[in-house]
PDB file of N, CA and C in Angstrom:
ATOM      1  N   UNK A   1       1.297   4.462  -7.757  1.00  0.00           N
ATOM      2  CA  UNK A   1       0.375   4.493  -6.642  1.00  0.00           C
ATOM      3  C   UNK A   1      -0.977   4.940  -7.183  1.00  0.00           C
ATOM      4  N   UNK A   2      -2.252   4.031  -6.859  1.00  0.00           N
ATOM      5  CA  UNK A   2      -3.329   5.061  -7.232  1.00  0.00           C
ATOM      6  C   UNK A   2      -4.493   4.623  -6.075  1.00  0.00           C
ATOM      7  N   UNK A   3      -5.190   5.651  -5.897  1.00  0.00           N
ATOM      8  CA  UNK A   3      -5.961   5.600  -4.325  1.00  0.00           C
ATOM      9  C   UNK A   3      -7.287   4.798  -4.649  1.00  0.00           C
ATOM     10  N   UNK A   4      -7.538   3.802  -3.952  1.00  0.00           N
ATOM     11  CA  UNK A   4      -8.612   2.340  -3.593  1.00  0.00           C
ATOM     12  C   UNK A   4      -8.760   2.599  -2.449  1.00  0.00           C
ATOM     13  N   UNK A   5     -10.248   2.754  -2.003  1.00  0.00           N
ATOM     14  CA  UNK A   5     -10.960   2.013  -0.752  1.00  0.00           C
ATOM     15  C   UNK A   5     -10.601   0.887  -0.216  1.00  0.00           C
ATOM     16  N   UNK A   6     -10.147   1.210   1.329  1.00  0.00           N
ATOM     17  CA  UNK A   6     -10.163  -0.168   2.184  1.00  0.00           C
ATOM     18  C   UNK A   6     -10.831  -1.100   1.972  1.00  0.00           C
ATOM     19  N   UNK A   7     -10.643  -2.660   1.988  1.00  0.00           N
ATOM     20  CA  UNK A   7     -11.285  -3.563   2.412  1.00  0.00           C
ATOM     21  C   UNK A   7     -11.280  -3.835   3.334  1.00  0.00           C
ATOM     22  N   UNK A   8     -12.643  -3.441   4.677  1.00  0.00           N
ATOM     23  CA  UNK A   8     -12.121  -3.535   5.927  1.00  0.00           C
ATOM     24  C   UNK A   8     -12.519  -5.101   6.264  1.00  0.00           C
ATOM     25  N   UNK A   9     -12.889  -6.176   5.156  1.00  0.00           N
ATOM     26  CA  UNK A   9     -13.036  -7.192   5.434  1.00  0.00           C
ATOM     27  C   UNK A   9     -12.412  -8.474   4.147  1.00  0.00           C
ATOM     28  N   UNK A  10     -11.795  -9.290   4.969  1.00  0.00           N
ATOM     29  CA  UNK A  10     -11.427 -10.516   3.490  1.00  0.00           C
ATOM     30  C   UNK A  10     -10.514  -9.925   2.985  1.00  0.00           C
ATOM     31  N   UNK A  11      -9.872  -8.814   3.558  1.00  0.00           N
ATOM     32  CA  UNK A  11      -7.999  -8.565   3.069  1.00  0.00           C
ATOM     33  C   UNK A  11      -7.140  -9.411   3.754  1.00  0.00           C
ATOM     34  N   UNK A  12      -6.275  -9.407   3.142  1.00  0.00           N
ATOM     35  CA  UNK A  12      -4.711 -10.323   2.888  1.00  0.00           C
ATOM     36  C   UNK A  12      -4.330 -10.369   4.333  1.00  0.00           C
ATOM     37  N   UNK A  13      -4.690  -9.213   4.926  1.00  0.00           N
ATOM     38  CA  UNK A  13      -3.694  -9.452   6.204  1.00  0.00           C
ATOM     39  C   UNK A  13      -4.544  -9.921   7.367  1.00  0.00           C
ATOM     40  N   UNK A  14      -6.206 -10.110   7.537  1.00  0.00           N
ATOM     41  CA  UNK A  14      -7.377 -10.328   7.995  1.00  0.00           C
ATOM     42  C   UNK A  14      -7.123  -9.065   9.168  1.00  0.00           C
ATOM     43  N   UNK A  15      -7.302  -7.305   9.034  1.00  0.00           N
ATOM     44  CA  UNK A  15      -7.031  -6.875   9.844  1.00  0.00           C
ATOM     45  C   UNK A  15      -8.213  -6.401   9.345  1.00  0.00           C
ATOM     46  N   UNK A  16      -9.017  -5.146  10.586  1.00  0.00           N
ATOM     47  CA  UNK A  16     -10.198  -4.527  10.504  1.00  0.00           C
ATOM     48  C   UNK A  16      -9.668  -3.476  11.089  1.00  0.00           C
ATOM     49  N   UNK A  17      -9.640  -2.793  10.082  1.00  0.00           N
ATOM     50  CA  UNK A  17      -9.507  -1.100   9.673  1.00  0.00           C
ATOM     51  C   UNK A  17     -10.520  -0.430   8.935  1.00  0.00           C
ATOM     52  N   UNK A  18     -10.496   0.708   9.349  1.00  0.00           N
ATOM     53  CA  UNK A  18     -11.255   1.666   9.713  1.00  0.00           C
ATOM     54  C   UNK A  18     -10.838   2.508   8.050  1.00  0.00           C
ATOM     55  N   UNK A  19     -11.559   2.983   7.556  1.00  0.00           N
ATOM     56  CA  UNK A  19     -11.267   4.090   5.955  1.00  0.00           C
ATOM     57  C   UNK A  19     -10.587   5.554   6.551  1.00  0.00           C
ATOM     58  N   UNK A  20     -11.067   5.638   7.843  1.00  0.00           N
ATOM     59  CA  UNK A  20     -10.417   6.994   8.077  1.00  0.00           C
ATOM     60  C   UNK A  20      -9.208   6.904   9.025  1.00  0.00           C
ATOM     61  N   UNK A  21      -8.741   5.539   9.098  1.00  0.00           N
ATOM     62  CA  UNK A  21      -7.966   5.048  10.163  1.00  0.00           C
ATOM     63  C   UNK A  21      -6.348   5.282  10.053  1.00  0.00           C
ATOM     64  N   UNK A  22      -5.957   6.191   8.889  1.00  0.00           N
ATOM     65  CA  UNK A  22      -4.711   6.180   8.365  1.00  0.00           C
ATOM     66  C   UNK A  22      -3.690   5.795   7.230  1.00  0.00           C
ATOM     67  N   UNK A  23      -2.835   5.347   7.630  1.00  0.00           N
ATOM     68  CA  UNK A  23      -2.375   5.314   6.034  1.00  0.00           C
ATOM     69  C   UNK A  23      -2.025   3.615   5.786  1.00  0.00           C
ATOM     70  N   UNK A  24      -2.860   2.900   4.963  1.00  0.00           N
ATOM     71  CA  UNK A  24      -2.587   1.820   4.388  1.00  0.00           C
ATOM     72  C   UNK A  24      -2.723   1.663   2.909  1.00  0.00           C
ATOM     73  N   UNK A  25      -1.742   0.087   2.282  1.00  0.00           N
ATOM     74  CA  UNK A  25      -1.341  -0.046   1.255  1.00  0.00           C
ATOM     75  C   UNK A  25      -1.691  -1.130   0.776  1.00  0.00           C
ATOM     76  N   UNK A  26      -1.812  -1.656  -0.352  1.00  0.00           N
ATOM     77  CA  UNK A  26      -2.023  -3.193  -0.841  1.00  0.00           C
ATOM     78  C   UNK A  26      -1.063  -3.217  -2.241  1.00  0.00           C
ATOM     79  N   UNK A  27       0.029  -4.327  -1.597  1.00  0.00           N
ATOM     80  CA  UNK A  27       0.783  -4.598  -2.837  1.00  0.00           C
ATOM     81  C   UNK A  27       0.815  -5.410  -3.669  1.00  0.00           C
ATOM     82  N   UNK A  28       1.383  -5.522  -4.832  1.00  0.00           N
ATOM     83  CA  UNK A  28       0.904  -6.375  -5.661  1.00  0.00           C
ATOM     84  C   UNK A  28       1.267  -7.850  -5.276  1.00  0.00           C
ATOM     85  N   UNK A  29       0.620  -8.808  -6.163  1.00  0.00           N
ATOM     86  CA  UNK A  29       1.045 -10.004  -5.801  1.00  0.00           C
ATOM     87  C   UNK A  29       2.137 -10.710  -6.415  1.00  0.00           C
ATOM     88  N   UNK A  30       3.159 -10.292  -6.752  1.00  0.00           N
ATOM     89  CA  UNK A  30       4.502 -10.655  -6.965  1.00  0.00           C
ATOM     90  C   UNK A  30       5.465 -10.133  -6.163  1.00  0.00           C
ATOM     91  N   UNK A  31       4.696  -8.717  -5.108  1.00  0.00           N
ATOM     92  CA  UNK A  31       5.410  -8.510  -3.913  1.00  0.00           C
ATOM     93  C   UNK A  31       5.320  -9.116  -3.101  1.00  0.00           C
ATOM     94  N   UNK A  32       3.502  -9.206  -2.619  1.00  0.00           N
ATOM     95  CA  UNK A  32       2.945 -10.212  -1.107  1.00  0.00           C
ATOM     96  C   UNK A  32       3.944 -11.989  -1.442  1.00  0.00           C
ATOM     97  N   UNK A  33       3.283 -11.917  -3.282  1.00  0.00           N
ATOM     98  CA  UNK A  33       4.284 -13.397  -2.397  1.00  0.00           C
ATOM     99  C   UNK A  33       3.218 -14.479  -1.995  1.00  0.00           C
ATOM    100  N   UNK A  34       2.041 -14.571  -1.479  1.00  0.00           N
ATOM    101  CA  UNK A  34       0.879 -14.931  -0.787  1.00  0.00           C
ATOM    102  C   UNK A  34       1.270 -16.686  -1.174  1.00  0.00           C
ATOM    103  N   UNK A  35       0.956 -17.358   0.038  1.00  0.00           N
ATOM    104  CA  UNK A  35       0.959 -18.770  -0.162  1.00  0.00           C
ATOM    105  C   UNK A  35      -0.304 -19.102   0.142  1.00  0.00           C
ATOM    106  N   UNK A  36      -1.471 -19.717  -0.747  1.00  0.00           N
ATOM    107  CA  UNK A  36      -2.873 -19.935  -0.662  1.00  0.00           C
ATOM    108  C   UNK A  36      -3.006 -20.314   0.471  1.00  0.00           C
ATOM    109  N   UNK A  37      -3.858 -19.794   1.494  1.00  0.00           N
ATOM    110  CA  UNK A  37      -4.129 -20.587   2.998  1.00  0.00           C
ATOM    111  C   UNK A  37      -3.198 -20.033   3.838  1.00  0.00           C
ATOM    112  N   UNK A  38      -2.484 -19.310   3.706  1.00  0.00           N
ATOM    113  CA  UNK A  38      -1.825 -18.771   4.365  1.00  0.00           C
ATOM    114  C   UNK A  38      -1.146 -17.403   4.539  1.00  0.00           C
ATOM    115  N   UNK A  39      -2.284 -16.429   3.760  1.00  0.00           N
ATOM    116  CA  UNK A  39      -2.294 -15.410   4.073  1.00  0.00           C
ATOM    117  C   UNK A  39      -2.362 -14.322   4.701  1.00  0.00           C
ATOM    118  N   UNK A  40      -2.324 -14.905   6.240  1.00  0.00           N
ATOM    119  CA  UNK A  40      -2.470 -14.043   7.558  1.00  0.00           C
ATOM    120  C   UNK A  40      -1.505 -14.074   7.718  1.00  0.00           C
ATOM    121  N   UNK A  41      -0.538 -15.223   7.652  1.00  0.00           N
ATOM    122  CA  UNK A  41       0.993 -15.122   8.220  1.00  0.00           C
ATOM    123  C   UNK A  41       2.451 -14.719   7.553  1.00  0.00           C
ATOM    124  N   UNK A  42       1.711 -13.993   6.330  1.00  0.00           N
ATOM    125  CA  UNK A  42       2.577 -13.020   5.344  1.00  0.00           C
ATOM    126  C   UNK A  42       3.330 -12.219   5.968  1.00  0.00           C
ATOM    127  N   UNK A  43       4.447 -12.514   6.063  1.00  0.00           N
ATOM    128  CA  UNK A  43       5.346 -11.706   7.289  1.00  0.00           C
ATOM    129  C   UNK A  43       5.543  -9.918   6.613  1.00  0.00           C
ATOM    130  N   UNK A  44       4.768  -9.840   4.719  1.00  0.00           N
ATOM    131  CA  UNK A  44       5.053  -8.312   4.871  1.00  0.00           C
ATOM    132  C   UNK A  44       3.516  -7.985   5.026  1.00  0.00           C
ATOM    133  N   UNK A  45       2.597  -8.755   5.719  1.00  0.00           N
ATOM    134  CA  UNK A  45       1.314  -8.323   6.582  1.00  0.00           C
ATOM    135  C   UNK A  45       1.929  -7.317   7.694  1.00  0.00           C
ATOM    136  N   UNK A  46       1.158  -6.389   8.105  1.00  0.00           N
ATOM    137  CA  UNK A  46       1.938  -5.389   8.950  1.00  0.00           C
ATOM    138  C   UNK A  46       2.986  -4.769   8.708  1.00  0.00           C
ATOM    139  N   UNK A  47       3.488  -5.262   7.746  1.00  0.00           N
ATOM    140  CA  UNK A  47       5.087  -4.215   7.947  1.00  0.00           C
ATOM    141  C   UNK A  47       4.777  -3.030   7.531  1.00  0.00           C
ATOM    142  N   UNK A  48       5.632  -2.031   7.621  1.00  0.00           N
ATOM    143  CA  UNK A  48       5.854  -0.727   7.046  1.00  0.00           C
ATOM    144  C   UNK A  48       6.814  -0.443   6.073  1.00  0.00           C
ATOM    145  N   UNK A  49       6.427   0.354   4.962  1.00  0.00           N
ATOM    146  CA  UNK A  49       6.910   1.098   3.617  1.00  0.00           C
ATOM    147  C   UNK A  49       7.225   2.344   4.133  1.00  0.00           C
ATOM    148  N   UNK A  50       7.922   2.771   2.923  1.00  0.00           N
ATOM    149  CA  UNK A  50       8.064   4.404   3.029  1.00  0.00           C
ATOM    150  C   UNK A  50       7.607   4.806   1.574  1.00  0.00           C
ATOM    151  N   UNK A  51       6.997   6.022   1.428  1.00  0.00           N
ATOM    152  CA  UNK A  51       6.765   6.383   0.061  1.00  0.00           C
ATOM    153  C   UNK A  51       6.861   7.673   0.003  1.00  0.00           C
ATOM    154  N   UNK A  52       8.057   8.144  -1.335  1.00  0.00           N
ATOM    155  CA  UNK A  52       8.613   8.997  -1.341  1.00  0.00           C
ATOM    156  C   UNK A  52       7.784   9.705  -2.703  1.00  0.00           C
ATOM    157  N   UNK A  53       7.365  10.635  -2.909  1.00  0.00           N
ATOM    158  CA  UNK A  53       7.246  11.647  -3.783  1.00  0.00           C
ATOM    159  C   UNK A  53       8.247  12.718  -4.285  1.00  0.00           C
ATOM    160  N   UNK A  54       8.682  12.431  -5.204  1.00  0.00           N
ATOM    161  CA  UNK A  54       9.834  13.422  -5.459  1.00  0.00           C
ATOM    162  C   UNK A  54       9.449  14.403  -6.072  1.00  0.00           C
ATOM    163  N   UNK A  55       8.258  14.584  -6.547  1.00  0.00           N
ATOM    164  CA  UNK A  55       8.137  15.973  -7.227  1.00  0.00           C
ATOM    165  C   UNK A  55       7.478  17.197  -5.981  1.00  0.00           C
ATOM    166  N   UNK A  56       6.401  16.348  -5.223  1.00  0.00           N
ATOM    167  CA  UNK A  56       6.161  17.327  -4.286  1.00  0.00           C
ATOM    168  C   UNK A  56       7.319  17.031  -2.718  1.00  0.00           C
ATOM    169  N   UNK A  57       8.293  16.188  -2.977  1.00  0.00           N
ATOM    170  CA  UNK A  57       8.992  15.996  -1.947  1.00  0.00           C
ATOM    171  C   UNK A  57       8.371  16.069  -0.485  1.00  0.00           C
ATOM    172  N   UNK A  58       7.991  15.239  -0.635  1.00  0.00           N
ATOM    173  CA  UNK A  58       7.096  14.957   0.477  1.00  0.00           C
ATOM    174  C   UNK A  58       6.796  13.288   0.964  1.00  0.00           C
ATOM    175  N   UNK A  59       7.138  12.578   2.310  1.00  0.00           N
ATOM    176  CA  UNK A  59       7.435  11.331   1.924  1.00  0.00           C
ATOM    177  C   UNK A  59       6.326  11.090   3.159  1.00  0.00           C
ATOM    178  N   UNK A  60       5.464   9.464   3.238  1.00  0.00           N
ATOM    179  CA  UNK A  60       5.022   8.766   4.324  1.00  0.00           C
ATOM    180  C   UNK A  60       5.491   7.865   4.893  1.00  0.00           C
ATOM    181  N   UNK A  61       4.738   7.401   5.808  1.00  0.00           N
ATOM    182  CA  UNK A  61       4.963   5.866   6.318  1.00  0.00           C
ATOM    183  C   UNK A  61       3.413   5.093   5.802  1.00  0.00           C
ATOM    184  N   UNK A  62       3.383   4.099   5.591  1.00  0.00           N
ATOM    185  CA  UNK A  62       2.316   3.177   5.107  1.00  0.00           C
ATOM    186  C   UNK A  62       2.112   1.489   5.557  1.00  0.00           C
ATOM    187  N   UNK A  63       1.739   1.097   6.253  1.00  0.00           N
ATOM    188  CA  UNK A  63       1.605  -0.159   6.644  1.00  0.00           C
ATOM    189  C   UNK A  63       0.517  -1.404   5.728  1.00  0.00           C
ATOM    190  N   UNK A  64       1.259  -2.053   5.620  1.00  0.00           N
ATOM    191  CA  UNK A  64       0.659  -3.034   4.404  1.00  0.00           C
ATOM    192  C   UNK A  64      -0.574  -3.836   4.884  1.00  0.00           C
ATOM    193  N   UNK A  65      -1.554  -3.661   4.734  1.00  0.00           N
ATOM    194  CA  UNK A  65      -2.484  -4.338   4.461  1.00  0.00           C
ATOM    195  C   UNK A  65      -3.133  -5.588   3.593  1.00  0.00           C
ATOM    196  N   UNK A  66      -3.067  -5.985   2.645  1.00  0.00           N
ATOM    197  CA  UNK A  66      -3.409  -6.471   1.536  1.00  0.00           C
ATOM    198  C   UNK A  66      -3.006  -6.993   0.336  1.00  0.00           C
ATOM    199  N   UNK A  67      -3.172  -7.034  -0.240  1.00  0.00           N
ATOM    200  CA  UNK A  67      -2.755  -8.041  -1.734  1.00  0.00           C
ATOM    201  C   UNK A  67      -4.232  -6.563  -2.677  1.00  0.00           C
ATOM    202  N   UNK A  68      -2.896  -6.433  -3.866  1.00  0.00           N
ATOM    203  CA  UNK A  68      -3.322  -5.718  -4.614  1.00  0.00           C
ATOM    204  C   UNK A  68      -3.427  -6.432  -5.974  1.00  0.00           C
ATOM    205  N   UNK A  69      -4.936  -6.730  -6.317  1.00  0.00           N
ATOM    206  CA  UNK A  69      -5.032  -7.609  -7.177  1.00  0.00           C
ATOM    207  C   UNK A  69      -5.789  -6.949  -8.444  1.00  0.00           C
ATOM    208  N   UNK A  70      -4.683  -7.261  -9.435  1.00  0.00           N
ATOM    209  CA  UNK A  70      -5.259  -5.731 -10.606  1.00  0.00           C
ATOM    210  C   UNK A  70      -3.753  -5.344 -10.708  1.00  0.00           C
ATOM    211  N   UNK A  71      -2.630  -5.363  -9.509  1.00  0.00           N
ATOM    212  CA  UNK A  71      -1.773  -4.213  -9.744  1.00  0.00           C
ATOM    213  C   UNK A  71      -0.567  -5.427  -9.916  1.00  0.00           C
ATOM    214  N   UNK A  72       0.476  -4.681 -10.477  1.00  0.00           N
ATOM    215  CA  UNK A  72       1.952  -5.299 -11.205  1.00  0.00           C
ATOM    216  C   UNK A  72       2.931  -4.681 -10.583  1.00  0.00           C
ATOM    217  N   UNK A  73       3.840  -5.744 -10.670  1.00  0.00           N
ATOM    218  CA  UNK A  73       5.204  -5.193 -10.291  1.00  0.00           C
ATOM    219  C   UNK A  73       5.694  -4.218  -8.898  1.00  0.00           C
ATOM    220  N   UNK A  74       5.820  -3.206  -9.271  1.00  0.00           N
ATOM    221  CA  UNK A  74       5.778  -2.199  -8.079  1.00  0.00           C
ATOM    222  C   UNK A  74       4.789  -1.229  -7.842  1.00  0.00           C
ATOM    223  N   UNK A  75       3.354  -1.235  -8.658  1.00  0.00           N
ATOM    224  CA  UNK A  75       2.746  -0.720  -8.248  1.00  0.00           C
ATOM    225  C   UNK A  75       1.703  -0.994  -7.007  1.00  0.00           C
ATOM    226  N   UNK A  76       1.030  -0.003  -6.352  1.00  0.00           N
ATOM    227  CA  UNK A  76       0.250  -0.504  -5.060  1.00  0.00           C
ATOM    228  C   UNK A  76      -0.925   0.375  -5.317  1.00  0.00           C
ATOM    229  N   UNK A  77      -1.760   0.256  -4.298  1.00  0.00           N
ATOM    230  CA  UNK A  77      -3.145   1.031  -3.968  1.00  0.00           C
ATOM    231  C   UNK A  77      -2.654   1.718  -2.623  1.00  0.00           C
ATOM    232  N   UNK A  78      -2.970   2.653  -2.501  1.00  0.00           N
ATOM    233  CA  UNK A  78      -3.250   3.299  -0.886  1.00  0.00           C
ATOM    234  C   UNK A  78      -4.321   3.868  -0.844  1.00  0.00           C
ATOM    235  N   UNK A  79      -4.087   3.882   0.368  1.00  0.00           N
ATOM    236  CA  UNK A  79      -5.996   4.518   1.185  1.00  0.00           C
ATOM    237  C   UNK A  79      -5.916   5.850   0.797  1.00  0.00           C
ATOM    238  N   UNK A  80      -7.150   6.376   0.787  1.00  0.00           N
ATOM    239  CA  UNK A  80      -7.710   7.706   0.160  1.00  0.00           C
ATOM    240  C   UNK A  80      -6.716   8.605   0.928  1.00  0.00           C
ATOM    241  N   UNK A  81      -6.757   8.438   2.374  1.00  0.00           N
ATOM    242  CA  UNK A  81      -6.045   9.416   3.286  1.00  0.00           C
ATOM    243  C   UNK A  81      -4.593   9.745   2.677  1.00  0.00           C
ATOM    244  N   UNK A  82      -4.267   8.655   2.666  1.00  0.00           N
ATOM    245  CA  UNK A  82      -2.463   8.592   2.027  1.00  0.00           C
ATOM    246  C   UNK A  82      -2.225   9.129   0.686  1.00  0.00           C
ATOM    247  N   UNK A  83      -3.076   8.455   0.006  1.00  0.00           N
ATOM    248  CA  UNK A  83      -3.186   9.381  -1.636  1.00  0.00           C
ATOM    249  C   UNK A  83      -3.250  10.843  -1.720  1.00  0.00           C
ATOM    250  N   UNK A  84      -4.076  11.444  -0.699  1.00  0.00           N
ATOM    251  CA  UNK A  84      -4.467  12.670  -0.753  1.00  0.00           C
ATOM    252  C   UNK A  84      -3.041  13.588  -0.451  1.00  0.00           C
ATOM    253  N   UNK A  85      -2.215  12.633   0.932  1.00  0.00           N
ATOM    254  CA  UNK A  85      -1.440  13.636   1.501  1.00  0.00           C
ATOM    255  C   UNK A  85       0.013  13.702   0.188  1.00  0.00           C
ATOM    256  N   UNK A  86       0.168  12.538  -0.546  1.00  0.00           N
ATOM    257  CA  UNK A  86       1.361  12.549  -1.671  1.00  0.00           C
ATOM    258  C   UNK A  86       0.821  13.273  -2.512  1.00  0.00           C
ATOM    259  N   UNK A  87      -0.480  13.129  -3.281  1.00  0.00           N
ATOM    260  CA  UNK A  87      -0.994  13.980  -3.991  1.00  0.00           C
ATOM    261  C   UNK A  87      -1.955  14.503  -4.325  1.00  0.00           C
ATOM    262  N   UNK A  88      -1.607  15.398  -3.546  1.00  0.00           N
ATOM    263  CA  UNK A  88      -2.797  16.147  -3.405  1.00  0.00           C
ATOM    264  C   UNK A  88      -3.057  17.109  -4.750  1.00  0.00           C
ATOM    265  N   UNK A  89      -2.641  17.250  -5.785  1.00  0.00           N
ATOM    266  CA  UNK A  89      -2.839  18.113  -6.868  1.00  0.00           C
ATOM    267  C   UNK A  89      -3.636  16.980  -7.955  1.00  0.00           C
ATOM    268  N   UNK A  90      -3.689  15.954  -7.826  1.00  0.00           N
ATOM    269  CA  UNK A  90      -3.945  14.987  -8.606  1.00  0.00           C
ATOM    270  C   UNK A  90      -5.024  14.449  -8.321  1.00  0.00           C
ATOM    271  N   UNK A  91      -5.492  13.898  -9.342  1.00  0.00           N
ATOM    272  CA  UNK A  91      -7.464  13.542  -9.313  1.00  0.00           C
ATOM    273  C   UNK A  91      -7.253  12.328  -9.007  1.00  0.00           C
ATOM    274  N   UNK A  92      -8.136  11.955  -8.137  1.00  0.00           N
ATOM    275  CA  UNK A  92      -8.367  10.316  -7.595  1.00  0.00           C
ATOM    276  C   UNK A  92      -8.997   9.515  -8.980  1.00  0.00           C
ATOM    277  N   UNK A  93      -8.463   8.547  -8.917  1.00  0.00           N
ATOM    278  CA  UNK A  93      -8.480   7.655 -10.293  1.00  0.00           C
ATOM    279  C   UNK A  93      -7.178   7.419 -11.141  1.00  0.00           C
ATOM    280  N   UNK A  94      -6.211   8.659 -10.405  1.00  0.00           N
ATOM    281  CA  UNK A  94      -4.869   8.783 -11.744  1.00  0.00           C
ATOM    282  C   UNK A  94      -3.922   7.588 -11.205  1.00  0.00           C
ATOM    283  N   UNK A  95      -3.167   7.524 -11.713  1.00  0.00           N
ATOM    284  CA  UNK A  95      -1.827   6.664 -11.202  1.00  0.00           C
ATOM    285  C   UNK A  95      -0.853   7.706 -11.216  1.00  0.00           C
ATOM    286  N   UNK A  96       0.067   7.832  -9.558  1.00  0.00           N
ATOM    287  CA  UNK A  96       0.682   8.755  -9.255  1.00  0.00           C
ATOM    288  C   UNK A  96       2.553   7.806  -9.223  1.00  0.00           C
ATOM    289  N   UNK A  97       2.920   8.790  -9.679  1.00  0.00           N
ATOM    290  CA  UNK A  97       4.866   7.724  -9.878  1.00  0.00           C
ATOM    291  C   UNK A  97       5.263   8.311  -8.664  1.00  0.00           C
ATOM    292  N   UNK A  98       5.760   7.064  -7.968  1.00  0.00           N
ATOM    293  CA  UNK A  98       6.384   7.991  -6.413  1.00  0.00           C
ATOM    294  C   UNK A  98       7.339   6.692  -6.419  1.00  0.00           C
ATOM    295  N   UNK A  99       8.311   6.654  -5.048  1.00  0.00           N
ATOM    296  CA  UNK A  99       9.622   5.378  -5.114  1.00  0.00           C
ATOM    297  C   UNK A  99       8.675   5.061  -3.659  1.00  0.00           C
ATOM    298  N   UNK A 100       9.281   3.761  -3.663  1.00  0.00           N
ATOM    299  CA  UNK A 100       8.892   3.503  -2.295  1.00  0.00           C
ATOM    300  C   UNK A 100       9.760   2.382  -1.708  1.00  0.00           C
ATOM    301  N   UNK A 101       9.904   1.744  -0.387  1.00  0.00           N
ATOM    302  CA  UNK A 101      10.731   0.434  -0.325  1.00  0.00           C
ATOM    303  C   UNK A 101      10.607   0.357   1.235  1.00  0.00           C
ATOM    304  N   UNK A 102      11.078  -0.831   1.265  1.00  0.00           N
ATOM    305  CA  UNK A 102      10.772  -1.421   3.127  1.00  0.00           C
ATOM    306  C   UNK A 102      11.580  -2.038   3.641  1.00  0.00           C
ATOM    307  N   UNK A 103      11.774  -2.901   4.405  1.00  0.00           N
ATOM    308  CA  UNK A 103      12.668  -3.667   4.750  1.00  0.00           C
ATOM    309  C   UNK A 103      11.914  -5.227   4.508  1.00  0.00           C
ATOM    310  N   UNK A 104      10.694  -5.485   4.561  1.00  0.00           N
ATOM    311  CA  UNK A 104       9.894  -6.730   4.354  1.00  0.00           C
ATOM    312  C   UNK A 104       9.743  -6.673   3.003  1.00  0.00           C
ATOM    313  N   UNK A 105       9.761  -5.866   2.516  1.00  0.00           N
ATOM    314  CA  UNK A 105       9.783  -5.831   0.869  1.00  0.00           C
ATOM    315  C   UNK A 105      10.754  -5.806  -0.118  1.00  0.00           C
ATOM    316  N   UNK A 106      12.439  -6.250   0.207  1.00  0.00           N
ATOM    317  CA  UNK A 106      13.230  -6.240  -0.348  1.00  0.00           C
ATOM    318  C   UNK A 106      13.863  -4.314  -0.637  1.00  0.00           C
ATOM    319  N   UNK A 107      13.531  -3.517   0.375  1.00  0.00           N
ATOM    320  CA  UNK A 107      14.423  -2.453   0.090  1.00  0.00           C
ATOM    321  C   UNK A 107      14.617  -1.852   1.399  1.00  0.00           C
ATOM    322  N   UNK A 108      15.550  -1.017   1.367  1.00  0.00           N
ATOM    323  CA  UNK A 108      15.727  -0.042   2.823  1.00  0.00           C
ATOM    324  C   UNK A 108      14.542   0.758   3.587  1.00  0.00           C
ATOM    325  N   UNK A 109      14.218   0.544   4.681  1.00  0.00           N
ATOM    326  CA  UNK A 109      13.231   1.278   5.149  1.00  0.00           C
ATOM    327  C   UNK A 109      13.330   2.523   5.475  1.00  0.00           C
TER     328      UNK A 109
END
């Protein structure tokens, strides 16, 4: 996980959100999946994650926003808000190891 600014415009899911609006995510694109032209109707547009921190044991909810482009595999971006509350001991810029999984994303929600 490492914390990125919203795109509150020309993201994956065409939603307009707010930076202080809560907790959102952008996953990579071997998760989204994205079919060119048809990226509004990404059925894991909207869904919800869970993201677990096991060292500070401390877990969220996160609703997907976006296509994380830059990021691999299972890694994602979350909004500043969300970054802060998993880790909060950690400097914005780091990449933080946490588990995460959904039900639109191939794991248990």
């Amino acid at each position: 996980m490492t914390p990125h600014a919203i795109r509150s415009t020309n993201n994956t899911c065409s939603q307009m959100i707010l930076p202080s609006s809560g907790f959102f995510v952008a996953l990579s694109p071997s998760i989204m999946q994205n079919i060119p032209g048809q990226e509004a109707e990404n059925p894991r547009c909207n869904s919800k994650i869970n993201i677990w921190n096991p060292v500070l044991k401390e877990a969220r909810e996160a609703i997907v926003y976006d296509t994380c482009e830059g990021c691999e595999g299972f890694d994602f971006h979350a909004t500043h808000p969300l970054f802060r509350t998993l880790a909060p001991y950690e400097l914005l810029g780091l990449k933080v190891l946490v588990d995460w999984g959904g039900e639109q994303v191939g794991g248990a929600a």
